[in-house]
Protein backbone atom coordinates (compact mmCIF):
# COMPACT_ATOMS: atom_id res chain seq x y z
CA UNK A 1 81.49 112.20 103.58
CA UNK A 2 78.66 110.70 101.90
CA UNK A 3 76.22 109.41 104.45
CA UNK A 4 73.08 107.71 102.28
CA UNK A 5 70.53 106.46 104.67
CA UNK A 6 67.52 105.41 102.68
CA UNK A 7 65.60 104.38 106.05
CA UNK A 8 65.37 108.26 106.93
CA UNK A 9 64.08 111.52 105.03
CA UNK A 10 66.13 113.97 106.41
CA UNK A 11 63.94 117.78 106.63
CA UNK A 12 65.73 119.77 104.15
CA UNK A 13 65.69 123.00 106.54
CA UNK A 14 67.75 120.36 109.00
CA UNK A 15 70.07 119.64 106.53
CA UNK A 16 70.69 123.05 104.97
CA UNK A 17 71.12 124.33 108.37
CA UNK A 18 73.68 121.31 109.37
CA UNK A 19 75.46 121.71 105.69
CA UNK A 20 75.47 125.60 106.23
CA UNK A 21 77.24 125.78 109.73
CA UNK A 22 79.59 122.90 108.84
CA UNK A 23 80.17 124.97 105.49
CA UNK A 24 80.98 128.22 108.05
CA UNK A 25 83.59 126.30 109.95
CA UNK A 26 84.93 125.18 106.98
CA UNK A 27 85.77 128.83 106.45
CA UNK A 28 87.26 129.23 109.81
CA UNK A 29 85.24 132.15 110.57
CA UNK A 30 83.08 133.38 113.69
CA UNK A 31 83.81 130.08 116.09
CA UNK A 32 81.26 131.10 118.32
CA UNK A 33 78.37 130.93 116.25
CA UNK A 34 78.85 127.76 114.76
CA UNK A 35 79.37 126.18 118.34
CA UNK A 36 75.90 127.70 118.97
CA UNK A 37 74.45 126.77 116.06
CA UNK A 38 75.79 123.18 116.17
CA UNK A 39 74.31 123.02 119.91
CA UNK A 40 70.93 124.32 118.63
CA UNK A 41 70.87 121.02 116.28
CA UNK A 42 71.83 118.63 118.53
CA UNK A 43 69.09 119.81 120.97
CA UNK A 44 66.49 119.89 118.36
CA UNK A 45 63.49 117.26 119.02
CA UNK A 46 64.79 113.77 118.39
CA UNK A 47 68.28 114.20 116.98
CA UNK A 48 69.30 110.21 116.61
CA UNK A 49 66.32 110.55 113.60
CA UNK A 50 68.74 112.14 111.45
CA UNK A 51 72.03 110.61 111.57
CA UNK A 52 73.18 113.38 109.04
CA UNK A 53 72.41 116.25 110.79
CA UNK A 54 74.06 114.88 113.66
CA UNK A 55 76.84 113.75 112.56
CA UNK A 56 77.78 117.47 110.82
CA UNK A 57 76.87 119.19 114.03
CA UNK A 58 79.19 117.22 116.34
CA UNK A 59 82.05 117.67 113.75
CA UNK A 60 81.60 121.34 113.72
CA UNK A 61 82.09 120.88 117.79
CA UNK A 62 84.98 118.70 117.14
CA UNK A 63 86.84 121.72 115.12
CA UNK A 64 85.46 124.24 117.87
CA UNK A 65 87.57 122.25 119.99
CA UNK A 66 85.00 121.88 122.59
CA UNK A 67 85.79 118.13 123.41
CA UNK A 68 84.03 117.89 126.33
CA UNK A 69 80.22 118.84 124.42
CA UNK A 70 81.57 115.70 121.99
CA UNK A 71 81.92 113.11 124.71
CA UNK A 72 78.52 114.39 126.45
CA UNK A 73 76.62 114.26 122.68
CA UNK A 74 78.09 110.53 122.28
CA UNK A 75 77.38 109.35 125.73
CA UNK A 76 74.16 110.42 124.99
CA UNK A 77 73.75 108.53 121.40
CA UNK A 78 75.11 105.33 122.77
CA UNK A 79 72.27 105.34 125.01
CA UNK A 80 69.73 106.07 122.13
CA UNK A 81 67.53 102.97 120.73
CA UNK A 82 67.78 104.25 117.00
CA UNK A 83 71.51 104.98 117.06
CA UNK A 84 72.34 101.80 118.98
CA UNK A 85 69.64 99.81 115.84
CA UNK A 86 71.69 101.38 113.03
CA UNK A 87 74.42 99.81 110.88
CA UNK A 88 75.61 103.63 110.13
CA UNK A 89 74.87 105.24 113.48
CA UNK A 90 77.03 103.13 114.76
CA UNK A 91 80.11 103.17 112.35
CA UNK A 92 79.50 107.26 112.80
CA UNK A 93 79.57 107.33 116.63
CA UNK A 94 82.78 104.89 117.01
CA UNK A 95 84.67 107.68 114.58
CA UNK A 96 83.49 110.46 116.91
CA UNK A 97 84.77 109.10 120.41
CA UNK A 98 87.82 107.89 118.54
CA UNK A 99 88.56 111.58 116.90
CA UNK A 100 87.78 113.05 119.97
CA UNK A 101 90.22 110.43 122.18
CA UNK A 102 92.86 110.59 119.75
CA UNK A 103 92.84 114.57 120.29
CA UNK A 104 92.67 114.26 123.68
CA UNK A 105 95.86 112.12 123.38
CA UNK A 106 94.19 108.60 124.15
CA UNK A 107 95.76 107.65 120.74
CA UNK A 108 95.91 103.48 121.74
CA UNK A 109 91.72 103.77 122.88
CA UNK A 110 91.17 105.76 119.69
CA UNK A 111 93.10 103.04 117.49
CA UNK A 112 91.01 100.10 119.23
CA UNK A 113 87.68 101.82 118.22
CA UNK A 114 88.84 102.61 114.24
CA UNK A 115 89.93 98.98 114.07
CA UNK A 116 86.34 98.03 114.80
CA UNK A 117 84.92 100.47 112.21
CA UNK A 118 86.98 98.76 109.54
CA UNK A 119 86.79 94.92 110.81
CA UNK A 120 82.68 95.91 110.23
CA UNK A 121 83.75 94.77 106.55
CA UNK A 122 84.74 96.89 103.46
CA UNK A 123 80.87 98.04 103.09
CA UNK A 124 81.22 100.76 105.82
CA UNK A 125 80.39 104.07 104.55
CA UNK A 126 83.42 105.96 106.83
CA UNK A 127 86.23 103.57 105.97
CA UNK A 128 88.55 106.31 103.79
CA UNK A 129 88.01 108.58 107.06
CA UNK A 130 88.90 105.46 109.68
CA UNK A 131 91.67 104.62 107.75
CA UNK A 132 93.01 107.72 107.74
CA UNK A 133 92.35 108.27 111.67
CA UNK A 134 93.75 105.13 112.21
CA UNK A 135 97.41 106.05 109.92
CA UNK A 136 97.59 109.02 112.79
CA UNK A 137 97.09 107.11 115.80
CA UNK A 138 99.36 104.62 115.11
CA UNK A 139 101.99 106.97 114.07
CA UNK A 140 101.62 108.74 117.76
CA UNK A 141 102.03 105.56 119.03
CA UNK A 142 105.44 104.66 116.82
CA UNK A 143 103.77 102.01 115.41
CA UNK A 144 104.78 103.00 111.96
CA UNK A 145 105.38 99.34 110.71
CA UNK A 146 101.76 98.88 111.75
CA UNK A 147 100.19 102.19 109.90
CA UNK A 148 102.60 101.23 106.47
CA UNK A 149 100.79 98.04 106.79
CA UNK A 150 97.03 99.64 106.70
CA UNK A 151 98.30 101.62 103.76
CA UNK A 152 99.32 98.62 101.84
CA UNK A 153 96.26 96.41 102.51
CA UNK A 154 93.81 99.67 101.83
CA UNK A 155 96.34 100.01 98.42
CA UNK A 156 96.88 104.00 99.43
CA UNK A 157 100.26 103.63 99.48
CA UNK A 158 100.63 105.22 95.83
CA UNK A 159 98.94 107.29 93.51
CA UNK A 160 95.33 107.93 95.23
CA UNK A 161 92.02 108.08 93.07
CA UNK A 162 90.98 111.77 92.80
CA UNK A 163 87.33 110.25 93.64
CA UNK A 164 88.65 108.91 96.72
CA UNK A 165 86.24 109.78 99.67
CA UNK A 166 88.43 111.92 102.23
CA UNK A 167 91.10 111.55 100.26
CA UNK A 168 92.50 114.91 102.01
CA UNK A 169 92.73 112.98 104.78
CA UNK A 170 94.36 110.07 103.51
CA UNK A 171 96.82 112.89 102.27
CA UNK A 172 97.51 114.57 105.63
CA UNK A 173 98.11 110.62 107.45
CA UNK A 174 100.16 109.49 104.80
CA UNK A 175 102.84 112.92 105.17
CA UNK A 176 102.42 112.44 108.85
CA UNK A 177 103.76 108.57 108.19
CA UNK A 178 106.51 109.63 105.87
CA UNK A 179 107.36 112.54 108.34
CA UNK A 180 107.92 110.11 111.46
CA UNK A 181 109.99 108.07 108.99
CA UNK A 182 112.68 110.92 107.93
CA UNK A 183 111.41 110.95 104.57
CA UNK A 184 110.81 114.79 104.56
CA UNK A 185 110.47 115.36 100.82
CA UNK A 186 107.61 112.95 100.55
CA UNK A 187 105.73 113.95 103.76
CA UNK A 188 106.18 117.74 102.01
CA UNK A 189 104.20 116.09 98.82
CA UNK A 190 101.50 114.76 100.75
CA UNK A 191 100.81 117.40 103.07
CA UNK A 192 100.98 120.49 100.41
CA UNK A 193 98.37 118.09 97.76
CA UNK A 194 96.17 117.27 100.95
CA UNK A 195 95.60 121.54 100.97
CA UNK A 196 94.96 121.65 97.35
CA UNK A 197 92.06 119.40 97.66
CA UNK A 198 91.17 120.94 100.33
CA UNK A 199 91.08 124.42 98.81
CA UNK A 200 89.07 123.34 96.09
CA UNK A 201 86.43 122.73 98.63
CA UNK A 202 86.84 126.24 100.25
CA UNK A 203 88.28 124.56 103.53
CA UNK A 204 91.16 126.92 104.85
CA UNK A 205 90.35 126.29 108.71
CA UNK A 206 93.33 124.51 110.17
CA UNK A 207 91.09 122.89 112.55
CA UNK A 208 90.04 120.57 109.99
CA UNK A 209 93.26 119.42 108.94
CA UNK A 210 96.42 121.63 110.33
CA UNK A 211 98.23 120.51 106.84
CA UNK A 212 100.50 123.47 107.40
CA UNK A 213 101.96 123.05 110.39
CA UNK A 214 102.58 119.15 109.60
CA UNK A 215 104.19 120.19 106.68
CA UNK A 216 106.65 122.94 108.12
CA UNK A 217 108.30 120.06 110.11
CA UNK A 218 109.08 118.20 106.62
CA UNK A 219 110.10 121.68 105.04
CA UNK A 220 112.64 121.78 108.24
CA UNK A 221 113.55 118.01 107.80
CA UNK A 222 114.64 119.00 103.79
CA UNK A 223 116.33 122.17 104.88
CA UNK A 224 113.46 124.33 102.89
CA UNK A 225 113.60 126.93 105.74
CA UNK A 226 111.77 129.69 103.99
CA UNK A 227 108.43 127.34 103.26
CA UNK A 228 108.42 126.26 106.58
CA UNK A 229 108.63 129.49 107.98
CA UNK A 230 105.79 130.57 105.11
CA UNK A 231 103.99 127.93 105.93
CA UNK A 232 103.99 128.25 109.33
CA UNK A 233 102.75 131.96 109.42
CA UNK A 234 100.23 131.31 106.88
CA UNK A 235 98.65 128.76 109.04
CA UNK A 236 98.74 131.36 112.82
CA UNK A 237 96.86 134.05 110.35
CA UNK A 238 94.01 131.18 109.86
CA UNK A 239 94.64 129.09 113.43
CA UNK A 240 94.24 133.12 115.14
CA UNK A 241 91.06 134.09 113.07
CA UNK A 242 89.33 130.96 113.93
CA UNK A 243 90.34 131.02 117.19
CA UNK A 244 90.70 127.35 119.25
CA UNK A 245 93.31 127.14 121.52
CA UNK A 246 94.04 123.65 120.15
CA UNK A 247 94.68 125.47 116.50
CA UNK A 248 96.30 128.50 117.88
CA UNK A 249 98.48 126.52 120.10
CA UNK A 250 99.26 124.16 116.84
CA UNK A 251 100.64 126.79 114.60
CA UNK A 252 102.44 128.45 116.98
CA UNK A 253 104.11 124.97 117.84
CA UNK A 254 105.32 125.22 114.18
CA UNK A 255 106.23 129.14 114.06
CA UNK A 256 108.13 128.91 117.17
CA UNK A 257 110.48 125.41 115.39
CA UNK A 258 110.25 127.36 111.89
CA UNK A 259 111.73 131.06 113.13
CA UNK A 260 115.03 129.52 114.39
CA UNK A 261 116.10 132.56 115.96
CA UNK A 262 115.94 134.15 119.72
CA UNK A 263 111.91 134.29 119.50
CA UNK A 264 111.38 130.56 119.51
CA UNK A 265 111.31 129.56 122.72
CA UNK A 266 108.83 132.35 123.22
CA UNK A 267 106.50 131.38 120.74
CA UNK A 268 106.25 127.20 121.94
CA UNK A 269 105.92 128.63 125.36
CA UNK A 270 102.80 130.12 124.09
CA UNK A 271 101.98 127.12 122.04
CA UNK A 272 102.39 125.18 125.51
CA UNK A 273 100.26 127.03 127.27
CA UNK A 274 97.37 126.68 124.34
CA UNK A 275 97.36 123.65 123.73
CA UNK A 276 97.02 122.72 127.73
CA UNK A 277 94.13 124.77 127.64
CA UNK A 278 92.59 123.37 124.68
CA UNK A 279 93.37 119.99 126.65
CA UNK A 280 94.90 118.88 123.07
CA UNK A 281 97.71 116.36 125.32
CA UNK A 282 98.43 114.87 121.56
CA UNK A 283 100.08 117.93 120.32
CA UNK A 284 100.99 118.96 123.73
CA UNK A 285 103.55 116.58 124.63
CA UNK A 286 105.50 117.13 121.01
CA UNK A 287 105.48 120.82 121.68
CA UNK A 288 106.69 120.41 125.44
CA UNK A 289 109.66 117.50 124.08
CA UNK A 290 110.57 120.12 121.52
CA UNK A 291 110.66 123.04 123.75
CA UNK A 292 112.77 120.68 125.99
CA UNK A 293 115.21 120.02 123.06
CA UNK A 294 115.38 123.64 122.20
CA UNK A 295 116.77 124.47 125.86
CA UNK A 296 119.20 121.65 125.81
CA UNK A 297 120.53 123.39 122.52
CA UNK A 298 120.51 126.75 124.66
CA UNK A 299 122.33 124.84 127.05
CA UNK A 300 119.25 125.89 129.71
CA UNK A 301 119.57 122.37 131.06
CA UNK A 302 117.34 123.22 134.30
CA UNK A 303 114.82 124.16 131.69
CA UNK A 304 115.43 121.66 129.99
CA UNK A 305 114.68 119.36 132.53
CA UNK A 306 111.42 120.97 133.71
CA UNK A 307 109.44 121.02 129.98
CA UNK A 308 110.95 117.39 128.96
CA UNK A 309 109.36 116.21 132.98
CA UNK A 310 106.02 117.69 132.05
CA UNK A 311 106.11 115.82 128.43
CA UNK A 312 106.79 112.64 130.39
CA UNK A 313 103.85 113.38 132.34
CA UNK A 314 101.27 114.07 129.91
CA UNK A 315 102.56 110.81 127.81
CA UNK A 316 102.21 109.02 131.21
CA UNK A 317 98.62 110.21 131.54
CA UNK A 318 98.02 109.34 127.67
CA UNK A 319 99.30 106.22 128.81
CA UNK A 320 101.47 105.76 125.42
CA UNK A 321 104.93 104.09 125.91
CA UNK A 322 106.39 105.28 122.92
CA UNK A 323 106.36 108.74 124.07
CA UNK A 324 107.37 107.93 127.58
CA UNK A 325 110.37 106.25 126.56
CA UNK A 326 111.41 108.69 123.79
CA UNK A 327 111.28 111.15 126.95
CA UNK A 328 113.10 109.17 129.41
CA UNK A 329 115.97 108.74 126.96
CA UNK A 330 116.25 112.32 126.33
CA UNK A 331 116.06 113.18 130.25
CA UNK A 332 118.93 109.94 130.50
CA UNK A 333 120.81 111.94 127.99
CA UNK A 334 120.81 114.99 130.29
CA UNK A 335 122.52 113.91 132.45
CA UNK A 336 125.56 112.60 130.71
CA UNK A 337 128.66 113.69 131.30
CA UNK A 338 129.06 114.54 126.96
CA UNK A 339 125.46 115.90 126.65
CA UNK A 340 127.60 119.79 125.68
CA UNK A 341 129.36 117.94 123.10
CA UNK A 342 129.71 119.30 119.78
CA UNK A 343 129.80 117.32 116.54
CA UNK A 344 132.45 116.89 114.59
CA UNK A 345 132.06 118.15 110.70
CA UNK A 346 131.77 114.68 109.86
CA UNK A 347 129.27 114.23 112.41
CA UNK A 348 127.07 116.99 111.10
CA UNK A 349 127.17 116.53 107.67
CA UNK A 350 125.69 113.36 108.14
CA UNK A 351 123.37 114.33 110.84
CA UNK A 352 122.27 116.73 108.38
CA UNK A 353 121.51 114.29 105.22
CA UNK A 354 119.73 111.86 107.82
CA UNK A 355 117.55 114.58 108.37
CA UNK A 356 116.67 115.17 104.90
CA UNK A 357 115.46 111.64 104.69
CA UNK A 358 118.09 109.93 102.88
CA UNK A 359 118.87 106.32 104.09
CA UNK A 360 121.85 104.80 105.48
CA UNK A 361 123.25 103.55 102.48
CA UNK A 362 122.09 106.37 100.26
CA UNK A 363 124.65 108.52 103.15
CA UNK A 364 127.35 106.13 102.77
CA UNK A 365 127.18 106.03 98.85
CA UNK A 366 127.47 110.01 98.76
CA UNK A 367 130.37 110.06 101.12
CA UNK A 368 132.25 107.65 100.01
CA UNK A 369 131.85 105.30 103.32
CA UNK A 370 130.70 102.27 104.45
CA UNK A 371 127.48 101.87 105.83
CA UNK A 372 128.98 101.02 109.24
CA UNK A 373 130.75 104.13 109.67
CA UNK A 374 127.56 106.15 108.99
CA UNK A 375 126.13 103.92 111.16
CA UNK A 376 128.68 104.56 113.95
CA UNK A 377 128.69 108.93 113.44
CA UNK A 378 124.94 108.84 113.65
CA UNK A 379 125.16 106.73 117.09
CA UNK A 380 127.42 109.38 118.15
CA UNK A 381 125.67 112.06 117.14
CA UNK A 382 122.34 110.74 119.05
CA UNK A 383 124.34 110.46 122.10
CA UNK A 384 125.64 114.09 121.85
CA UNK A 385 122.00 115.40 120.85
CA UNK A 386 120.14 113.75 123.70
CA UNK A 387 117.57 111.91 121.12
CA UNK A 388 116.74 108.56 120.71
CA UNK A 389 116.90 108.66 116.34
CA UNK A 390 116.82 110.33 113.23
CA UNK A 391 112.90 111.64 113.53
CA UNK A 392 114.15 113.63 115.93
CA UNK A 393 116.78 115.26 114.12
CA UNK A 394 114.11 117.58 112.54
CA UNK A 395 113.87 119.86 115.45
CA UNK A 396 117.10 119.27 117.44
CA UNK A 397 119.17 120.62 113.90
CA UNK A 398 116.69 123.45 113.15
């Protein structure tokens, strides 16, 4: 981001030592240090001078996953008479507790504070980053109407300018929005140009943007098992050398879905595990749902039951209703008296071209049927699945 403050000089040995560690995280190398280094500059003498240097040093913390030194740094700033005077300071401290919230699974408390970053007019220096932000909380929240809307009105929804300010970003929320809409082929687009610019910037840590392991889920979704699967081991090398249990726990949330074989359930185990420890409860309630779904398909229904209770949970504690009730209708579905049926080949061929993204009527024109046939298989094949719709069919078919 471009942060112009002509009110402040900022000490070039500040800023080459901000741009430096931010530049080393970036990288996805030696974790450690850049905490410490990032720590070192937000202890310096009088911090809230230099809203540059600050900001960079909290985001390094942000991709160190250490969530809790973010909330104390803000806590802090909102306290401060100089960050609390400034236009920018305070534009830069509402998108810090809202990335941090939204990782922390708080996605509605994150989506109020982004909304009042943008309603501060179209002048505001972070609004590409907000924007994009915002696109991800609302699609953790199923409020996909409502993050297609902020597209529209922000005119992102095509072809974005290559001088675009976090336009990687913009990239990675607009695949996540196609994703959670079954259109896997364009969510694949996004997600593999949103690491192109990012490679042209020398950013390969998937703490910035796990691109990745968003993207082996659309890979999955369009039946392109071998770049998921490449995709999804590329991103553990990177997740394991930087070394956050949120990133770690991540990729191996997308390894585990990608492998498809006896390992799996293993592997998101693992990814459980991680991403409770990193305290990442947005990640960790998909990973827990899928790891539900997967026993269901092992017919482990005891299992089944335990992982899909503990997603409930952690969406209860996130307080977001879309997740609770995408849970309790797959722990409903558990307990039907059908929930071993098998689908029929009818059934499954159109399961499977649901899950590729193709629409209704696009199904019904390729099979010679009517729309309310395909309409009537899919129902079926939801009740016999244990989900509540096609964005689901992604992991319960792979």
């Amino acid at each position: 981001m471009s942060l112009p403050d002509d009110r402040t000089l900022v000490p070039p040995d500040d800023l080459c030592l901000a741009l430096g560690n931010i530049e080393f995280a970036n990288r996805g190398v030696d974790r450690a240090t850049v905490t410490e280094r990032a720590e070192r500059l937000l202890g310096a003498a009088e911090p809230h001078t230099n809203p540059h240097r600050t900001w960079l040093a909290i985001l390094a913390l942000l991709y160190a996953g250490d969530l809790e030194s973010v909330n104390a740094q803000c806590e802090r700033l909102e306290c401060d008479p100089a960050w609390v005077g400034s236009h920018l300071c305070q534009e830069l401290l509402l998108l810090l507790r809202a990335r941090s919230n939204l990782l922390s699974g708080k996605a509605r408390r994150a989506t109020h504070m982004l909304k009042a970053v943008l309603d501060r007019g179209p002048s505001a220096q972070p609004a590409s980053l907000a924007v994009a932000w915002l696109i991800e909380a609302l699609v953790h929240l199923g409020e996909l109407d409502g993050a297609h809307q902020v597209l529209v009105e922000r005119k992102l929804a095509g072809p974005l300018d290559p001088d675009l300010p976090d336009r990687a970003y913009i990239l990675a929320a607009r695949g996540a929005l196609h994703m959670s809409g079954g259109q896997f082929r364009h969510a694949i687009d996004d997600y593999l140009a949103c690491g192109w610019v990012l490679s042209t910037f020398s950013v390969v840590n998937p703490a910035v943007i796990p691109w990745r392991s968003k993207a082996v889920f659309g890979a999955l979704g369009a039946r392109r098992y071998d770049l998921a699967l490449a995709l999804a081991e590329e991103e553990l090398i990177a997740a394991r050398k930087w070394g956050s249990p949120r990133g770690v726990g991540i990729a191996l949330h997308a390894v585990g879905v990608a492998r498809r074989d006896d390992t799996s359930v293993g592997v998101l185990e693992e990814a459980v595990a991680l991403l409770a420890l990193g305290r990442a409860h947005t990640e960790l309630v998909q990973a827990l749902y899928d790891l539900g779904m997967m026993h269901i398909r092992r017919q482990e229904m005891t299992r089944a039951r335990k992982r899909l209770d503990e997603a409930a949970f952690v969406a209860y504690e996130c307080r977001n209703t879309f997740w609770q009730e995408r849970i309790r209708f797959a722990l409903e579905r558990l307990q039907a008296p059908d929930n071993t049926s098998t689908l029929t080949r009818q059934e499954e061929k159109i399961a499977y071209l649901a899950r590729a993204g193709h629409s209704n009527r696009r199904i019904a024109e390729m099979n010679f049927l009517t729309v309310r046939t395909v309409e009537f298989h899919l129902s079926s094949v939801y009740r016999k699945l244990s989900i509540s719709g096609r964005r689901e069919l992604v992991t319960v078919l792979s």
